[in-house]
C-alpha atoms as a PDB file:
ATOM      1  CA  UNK A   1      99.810  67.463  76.509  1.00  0.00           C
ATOM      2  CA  UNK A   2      99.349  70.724  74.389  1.00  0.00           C
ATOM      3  CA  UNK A   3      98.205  73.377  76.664  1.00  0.00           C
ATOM      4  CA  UNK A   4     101.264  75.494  75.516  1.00  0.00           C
ATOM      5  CA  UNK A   5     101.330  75.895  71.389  1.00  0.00           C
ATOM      6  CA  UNK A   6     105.459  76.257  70.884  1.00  0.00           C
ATOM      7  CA  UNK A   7     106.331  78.338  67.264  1.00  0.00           C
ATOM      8  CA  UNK A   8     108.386  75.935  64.687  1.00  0.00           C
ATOM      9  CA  UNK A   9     111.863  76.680  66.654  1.00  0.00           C
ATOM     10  CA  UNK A  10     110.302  75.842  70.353  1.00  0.00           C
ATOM     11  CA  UNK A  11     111.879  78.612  72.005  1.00  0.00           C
ATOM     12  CA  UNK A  12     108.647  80.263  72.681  1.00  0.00           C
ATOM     13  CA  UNK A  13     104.727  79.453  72.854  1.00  0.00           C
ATOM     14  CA  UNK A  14     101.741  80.686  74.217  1.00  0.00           C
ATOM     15  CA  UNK A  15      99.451  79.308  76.515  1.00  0.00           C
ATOM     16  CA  UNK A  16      95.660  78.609  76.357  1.00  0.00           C
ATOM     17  CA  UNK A  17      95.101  80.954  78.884  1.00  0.00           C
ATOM     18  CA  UNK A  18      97.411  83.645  76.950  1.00  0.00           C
ATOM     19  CA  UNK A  19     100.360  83.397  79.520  1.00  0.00           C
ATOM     20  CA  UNK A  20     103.543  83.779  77.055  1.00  0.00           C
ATOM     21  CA  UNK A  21     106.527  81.191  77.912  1.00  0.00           C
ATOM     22  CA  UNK A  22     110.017  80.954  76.400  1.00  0.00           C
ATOM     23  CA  UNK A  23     113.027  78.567  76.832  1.00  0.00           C
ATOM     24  CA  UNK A  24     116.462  79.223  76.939  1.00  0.00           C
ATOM     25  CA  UNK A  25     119.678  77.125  77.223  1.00  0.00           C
ATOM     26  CA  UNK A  26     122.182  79.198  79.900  1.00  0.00           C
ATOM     27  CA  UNK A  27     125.417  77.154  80.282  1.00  0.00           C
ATOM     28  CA  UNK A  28     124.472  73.629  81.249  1.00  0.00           C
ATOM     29  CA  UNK A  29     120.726  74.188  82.014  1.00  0.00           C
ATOM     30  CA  UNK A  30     117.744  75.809  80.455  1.00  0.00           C
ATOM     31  CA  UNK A  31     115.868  78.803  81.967  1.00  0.00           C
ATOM     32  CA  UNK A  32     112.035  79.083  81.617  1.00  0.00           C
ATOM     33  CA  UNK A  33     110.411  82.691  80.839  1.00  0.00           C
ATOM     34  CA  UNK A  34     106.738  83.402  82.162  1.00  0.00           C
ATOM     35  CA  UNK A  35     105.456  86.283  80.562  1.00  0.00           C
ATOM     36  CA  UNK A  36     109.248  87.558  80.362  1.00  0.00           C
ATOM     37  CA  UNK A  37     110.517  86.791  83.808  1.00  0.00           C
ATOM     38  CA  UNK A  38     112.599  83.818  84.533  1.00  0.00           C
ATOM     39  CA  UNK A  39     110.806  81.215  86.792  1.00  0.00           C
ATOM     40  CA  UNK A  40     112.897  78.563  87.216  1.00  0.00           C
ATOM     41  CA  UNK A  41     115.337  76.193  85.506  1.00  0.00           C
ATOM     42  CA  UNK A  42     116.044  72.824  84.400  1.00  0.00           C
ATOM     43  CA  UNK A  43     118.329  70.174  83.148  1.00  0.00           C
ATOM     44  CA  UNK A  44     117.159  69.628  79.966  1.00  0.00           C
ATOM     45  CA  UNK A  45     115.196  71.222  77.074  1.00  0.00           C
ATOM     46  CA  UNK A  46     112.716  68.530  76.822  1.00  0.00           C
ATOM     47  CA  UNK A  47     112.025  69.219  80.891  1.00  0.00           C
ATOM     48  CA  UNK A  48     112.056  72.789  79.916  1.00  0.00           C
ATOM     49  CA  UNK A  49     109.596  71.885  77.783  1.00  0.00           C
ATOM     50  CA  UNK A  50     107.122  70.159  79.929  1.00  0.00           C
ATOM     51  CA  UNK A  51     107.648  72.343  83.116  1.00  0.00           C
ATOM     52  CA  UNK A  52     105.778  75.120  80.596  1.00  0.00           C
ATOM     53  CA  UNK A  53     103.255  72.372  80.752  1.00  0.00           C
ATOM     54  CA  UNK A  54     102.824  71.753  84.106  1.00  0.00           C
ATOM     55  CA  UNK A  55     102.967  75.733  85.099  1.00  0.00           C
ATOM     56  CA  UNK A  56     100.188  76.319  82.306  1.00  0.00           C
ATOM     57  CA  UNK A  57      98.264  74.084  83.740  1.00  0.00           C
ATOM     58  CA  UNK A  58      98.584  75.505  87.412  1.00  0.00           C
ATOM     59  CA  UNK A  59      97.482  78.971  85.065  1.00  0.00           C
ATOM     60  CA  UNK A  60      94.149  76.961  84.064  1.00  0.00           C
ATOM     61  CA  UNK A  61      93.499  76.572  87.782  1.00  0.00           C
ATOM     62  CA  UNK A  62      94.464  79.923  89.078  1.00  0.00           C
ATOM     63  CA  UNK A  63      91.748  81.423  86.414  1.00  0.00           C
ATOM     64  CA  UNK A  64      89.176  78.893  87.627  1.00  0.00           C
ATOM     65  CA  UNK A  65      89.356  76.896  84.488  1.00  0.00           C
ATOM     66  CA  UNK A  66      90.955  73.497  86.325  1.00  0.00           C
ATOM     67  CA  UNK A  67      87.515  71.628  85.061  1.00  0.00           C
ATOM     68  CA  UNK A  68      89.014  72.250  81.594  1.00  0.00           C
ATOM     69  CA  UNK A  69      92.345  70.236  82.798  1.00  0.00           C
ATOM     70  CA  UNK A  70      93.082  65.959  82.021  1.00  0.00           C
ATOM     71  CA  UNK A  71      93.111  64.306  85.361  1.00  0.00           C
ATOM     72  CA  UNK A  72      97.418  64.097  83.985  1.00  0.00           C
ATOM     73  CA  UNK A  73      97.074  67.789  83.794  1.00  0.00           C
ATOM     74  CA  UNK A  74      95.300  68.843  87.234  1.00  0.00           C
ATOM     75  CA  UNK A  75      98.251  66.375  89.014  1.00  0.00           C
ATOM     76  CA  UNK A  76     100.772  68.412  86.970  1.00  0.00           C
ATOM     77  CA  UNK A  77      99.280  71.711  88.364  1.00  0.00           C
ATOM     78  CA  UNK A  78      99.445  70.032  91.698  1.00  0.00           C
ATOM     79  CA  UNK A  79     102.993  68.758  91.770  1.00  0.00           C
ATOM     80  CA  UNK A  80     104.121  72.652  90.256  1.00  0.00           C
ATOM     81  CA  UNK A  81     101.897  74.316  93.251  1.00  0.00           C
ATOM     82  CA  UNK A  82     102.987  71.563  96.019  1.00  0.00           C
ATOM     83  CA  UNK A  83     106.641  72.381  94.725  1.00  0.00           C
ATOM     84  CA  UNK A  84     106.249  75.915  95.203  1.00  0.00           C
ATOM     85  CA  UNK A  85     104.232  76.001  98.406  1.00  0.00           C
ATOM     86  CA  UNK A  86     107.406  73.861  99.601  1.00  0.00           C
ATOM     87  CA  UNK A  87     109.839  76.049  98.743  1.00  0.00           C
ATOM     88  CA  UNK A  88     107.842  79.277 100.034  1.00  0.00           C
ATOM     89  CA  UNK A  89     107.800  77.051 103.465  1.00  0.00           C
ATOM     90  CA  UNK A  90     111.488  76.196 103.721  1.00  0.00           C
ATOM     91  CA  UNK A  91     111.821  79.914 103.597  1.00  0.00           C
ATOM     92  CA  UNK A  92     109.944  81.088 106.219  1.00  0.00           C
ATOM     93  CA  UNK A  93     111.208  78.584 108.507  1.00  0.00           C
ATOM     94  CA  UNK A  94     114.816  79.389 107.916  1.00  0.00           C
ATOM     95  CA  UNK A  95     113.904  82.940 109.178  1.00  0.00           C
ATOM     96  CA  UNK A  96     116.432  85.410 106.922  1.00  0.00           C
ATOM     97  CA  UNK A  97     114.002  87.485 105.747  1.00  0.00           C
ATOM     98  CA  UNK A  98     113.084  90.679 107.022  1.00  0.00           C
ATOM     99  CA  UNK A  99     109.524  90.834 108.629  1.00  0.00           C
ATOM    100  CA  UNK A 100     107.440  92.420 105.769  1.00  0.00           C
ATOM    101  CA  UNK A 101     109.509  90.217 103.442  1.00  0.00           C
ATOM    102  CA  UNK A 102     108.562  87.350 105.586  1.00  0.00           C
ATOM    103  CA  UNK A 103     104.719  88.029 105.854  1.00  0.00           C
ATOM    104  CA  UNK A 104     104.912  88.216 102.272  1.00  0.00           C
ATOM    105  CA  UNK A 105     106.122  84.659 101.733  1.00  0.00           C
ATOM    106  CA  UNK A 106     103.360  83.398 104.662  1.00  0.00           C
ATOM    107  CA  UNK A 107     101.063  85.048 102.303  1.00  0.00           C
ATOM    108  CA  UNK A 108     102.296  83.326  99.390  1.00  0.00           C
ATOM    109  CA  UNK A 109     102.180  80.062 100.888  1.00  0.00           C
ATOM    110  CA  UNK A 110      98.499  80.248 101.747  1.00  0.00           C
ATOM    111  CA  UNK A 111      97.512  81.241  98.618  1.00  0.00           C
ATOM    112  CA  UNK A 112      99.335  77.991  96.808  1.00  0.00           C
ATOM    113  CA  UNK A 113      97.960  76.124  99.934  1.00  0.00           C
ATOM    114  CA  UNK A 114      94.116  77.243  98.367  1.00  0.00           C
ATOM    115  CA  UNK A 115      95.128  76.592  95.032  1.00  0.00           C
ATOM    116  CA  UNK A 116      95.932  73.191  96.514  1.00  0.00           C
ATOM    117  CA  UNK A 117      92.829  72.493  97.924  1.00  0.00           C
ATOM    118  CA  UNK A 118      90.788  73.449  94.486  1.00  0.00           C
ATOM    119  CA  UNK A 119      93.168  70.961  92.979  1.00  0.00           C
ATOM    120  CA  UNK A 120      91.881  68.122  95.812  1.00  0.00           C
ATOM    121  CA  UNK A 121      88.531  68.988  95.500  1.00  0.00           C
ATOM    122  CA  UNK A 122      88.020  69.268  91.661  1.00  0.00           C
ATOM    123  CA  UNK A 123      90.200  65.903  91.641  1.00  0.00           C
ATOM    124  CA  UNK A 124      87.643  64.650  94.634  1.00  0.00           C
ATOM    125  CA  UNK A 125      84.812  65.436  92.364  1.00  0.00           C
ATOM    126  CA  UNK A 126      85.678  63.882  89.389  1.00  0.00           C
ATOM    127  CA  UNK A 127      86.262  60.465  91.344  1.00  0.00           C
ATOM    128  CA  UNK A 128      82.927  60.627  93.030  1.00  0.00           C
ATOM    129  CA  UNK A 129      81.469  61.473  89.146  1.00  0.00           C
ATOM    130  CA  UNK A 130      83.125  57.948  87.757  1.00  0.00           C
ATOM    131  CA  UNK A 131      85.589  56.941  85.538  1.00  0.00           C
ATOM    132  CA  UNK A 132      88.253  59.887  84.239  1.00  0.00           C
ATOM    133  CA  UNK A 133      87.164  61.669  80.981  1.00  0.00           C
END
């Protein structure tokens, strides 16, 4: 891949689109930083590793440069936003939250649901252009 540039130890890197991301091991699992704030976690480092990847690449898209993206990438941005438009959905429907929590979360989940659709149609347009690049 290489849209995240990792410094010699490969505890932290920067992103093409200037979105900082660290790794760290906590217990039995390894926590990944966006821009200082821990997103999520993982089993492994070399996960850790390319979960940066994939949530770089979902970066490219948010700032409307998915064209830039390997056809590998754009399904990588795709599985992270499908992932997290999944998890924003189980929430709402188990109904916890408090109402302006919960419209929140609805929000949320539309947005990832357009993201989704630029990721369809930019992946819909380069089949209808020919063979990948």
């Amino acid at each position: 891949m290489g849209l995240v540039v990792w410094n010699t130890a490969q505890t932290k890197g920067r992103g093409k689109t200037g979105t900082s991301y660290a790794i760290a091991r906590t217990d039995t699992r390894w926590s990944i930083y966006v821009d200082g704030d821990v997103l999520c976690v993982t089993e492994d480092e070399a996960h850790a590793i390319a979960r940066t990847e994939y949530l770089e690449a979902l970066r490219h898209v948010i700032s409307g440069r998915g064209d830039e993206l390997s056809p590998v990438e754009l399904a990588h941005a795709a599985l992270v936003a499908k992932e997290m438009k999944e998890a924003s959905d189980e929430i709402v429907l188990a109904g916890r939250l408090p109402r302006d929590e919960l419209d929140s979360v609805n929000e949320y989940s539309r947005h990832l649901e357009i993201l989704l659709e630029v990721i369809r149609t930019e992946q819909t347009r380069r089949k209808a252009a020919g063979p990948a690049r």
